[in-house]
Protein backbone atom coordinates (compact mmCIF):
# COMPACT_ATOMS: atom_id res chain seq x y z
CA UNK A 1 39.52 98.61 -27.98
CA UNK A 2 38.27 99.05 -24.76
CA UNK A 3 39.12 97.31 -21.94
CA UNK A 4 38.28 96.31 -18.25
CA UNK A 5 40.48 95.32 -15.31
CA UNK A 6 38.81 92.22 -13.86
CA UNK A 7 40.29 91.96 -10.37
CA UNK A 8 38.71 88.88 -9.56
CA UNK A 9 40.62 87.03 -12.71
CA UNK A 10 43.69 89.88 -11.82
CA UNK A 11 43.70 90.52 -15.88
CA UNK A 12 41.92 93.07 -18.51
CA UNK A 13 39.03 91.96 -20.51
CA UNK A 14 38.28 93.36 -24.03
CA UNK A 15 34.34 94.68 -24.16
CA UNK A 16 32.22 92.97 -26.93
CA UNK A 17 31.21 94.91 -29.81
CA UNK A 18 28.05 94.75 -31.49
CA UNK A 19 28.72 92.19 -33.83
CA UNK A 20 29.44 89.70 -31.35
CA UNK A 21 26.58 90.52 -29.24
CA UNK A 22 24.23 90.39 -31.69
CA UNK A 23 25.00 87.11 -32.94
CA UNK A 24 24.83 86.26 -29.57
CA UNK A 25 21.16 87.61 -29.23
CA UNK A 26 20.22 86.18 -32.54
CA UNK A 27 21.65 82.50 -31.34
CA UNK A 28 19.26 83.12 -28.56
CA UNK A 29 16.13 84.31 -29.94
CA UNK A 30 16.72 81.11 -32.34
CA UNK A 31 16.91 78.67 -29.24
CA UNK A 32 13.74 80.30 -27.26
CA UNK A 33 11.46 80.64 -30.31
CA UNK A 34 12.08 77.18 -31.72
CA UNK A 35 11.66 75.79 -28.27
CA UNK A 36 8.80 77.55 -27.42
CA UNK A 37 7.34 76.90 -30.79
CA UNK A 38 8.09 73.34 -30.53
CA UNK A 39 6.03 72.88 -27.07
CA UNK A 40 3.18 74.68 -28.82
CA UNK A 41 3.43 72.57 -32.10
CA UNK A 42 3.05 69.71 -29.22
CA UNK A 43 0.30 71.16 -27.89
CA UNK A 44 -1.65 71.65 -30.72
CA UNK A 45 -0.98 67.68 -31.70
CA UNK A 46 -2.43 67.03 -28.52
CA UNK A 47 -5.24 69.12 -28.93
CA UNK A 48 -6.32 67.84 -32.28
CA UNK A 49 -6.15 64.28 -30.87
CA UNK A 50 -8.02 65.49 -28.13
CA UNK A 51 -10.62 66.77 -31.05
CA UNK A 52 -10.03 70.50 -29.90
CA UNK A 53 -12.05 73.12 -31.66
CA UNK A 54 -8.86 73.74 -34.48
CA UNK A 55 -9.44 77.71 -34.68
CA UNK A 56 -9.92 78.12 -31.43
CA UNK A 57 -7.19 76.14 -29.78
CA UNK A 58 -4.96 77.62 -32.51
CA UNK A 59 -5.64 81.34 -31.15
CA UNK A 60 -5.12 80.41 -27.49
CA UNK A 61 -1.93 78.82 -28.39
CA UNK A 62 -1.25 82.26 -30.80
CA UNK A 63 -1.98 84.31 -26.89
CA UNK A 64 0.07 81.51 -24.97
CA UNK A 65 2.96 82.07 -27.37
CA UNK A 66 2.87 85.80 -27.68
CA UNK A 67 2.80 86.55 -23.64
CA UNK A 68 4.74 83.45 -23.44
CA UNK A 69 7.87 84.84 -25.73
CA UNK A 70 8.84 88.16 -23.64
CA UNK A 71 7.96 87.04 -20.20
CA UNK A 72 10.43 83.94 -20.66
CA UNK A 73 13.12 85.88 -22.51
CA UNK A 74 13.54 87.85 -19.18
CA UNK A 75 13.67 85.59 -17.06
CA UNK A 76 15.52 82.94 -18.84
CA UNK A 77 18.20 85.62 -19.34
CA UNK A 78 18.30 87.22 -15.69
CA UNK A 79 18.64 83.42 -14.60
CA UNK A 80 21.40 82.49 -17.39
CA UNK A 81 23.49 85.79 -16.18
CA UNK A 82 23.09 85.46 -12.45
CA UNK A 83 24.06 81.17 -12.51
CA UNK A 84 26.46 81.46 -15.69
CA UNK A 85 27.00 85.29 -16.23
CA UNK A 86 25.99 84.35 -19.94
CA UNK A 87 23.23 83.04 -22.12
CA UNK A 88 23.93 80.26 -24.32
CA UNK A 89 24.74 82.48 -27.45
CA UNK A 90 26.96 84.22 -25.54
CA UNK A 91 28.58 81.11 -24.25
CA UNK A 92 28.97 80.16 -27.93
CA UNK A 93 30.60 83.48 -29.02
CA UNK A 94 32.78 83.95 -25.77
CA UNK A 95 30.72 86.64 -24.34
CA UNK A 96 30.27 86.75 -20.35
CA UNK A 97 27.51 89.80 -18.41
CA UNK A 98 29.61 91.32 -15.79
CA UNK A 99 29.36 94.35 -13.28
CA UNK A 100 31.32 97.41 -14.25
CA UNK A 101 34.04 96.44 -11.63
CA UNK A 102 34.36 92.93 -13.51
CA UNK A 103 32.88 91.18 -10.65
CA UNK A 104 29.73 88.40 -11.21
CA UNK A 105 26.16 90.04 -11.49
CA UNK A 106 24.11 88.98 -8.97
CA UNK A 107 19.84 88.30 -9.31
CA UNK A 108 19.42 91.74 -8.37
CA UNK A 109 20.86 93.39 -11.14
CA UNK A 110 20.60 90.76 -13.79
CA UNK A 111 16.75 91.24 -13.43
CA UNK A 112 17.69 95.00 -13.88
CA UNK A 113 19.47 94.53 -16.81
CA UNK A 114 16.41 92.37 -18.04
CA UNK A 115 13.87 94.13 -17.77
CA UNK A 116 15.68 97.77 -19.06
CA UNK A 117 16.47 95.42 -22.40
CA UNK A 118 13.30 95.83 -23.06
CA UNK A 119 13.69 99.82 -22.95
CA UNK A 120 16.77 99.32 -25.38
CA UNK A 121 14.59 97.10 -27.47
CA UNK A 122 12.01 99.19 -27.69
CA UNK A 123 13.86 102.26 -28.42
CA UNK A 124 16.34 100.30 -31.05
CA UNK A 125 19.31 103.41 -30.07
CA UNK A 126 19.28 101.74 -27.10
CA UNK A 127 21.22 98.51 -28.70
CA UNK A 128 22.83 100.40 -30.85
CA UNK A 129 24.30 103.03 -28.15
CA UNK A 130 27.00 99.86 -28.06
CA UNK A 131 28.59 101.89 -31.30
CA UNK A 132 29.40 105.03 -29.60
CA UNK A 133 30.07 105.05 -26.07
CA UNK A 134 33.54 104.42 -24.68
CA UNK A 135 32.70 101.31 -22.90
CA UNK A 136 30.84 99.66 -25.38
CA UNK A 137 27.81 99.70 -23.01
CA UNK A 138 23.70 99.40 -24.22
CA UNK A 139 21.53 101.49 -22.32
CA UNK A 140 20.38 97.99 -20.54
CA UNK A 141 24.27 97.90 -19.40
CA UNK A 142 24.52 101.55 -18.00
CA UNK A 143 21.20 101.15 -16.70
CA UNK A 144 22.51 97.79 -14.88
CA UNK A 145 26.05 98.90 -14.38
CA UNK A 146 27.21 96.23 -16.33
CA UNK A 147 29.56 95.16 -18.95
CA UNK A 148 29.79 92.46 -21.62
CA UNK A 149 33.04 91.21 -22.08
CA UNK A 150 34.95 88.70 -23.90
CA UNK A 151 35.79 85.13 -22.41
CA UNK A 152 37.57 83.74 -24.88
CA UNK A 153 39.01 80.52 -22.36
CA UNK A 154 35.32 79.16 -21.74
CA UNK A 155 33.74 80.57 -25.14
CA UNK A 156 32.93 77.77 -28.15
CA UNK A 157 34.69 79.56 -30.66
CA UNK A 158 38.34 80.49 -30.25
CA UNK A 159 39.40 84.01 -32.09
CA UNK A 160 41.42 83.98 -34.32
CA UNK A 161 45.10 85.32 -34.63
């Protein structure tokens, strides 16, 4: 277990493994995609009211929703950690984005940490670095200097025992 004095709470936090946070990232995805595919299910409604040319307005929306997907992941997620300090799967799992000294990110370096998730996406070792460094950190997180740490007070689901 690795842990993290939080002076601003005055006790340690546990970091998150990589079970957690990838439940956390899946909840996520899940949310964004069916969102995102429900406003372009909307729009495609619209459009074949409208009479829209079907193929055509179905590969715009295709474009829309593939430049769409990334661009809002970012900055839904730099927003989420700079107002919240978590997403909403991480909300649900207890999970909260913090600096390395347990204090708040800030814009700054929750766009940062967004954008170098990409990097650890890309390069899947980069997620999975979260298995063998001391701190439990992605690349995204030493890139960022931050942590992801347990919140189990304001998380949905209590641990157990």
């Amino acid at each position: 277990m690795s842990t993290l004095a939080a002076p601003s709470a005055g006790t340690p936090h546990e970091t998150a493994g990589i079970v957690s946070r990838s439940l956390a990232f899946t909840v996520d995805a899940l949310l964004l995609v069916g969102g995102l595919g429900a406003v372009v299910v909307l729009v495609g409604v619209f459009g074949a009211v409208l009479g829209w040319d079907p193929p055509a307005m179905m590969r715009g929306l295709a474009t829309v929703f593939g430049a769409a997907l990334p661009s809002l992941w970012l900055v839904l997620n730099a927003a989420m950690w700079t107002i919240a300090g978590r997403t909403p799967g991480q909300a649900l799992f207890g999970l909260r984005v913090v600096r390395t000294d347990g204090t708040p990110v800030r814009l700054g370096r929750a766009c940062v940490r967004s954008l170098c998730y990409l990097l650890s996406g890309i390069m899947l070792v980069g997620f999975l670095w979260v298995l063998v460094d001391r701190r439990r950190q992605a690349w995204h997180d030493k890139l960022a200097g931050t942590l992801v740490v347990y919140d189990w007070r304001r998380g949905l689901v209590t641990r157990a025992g």
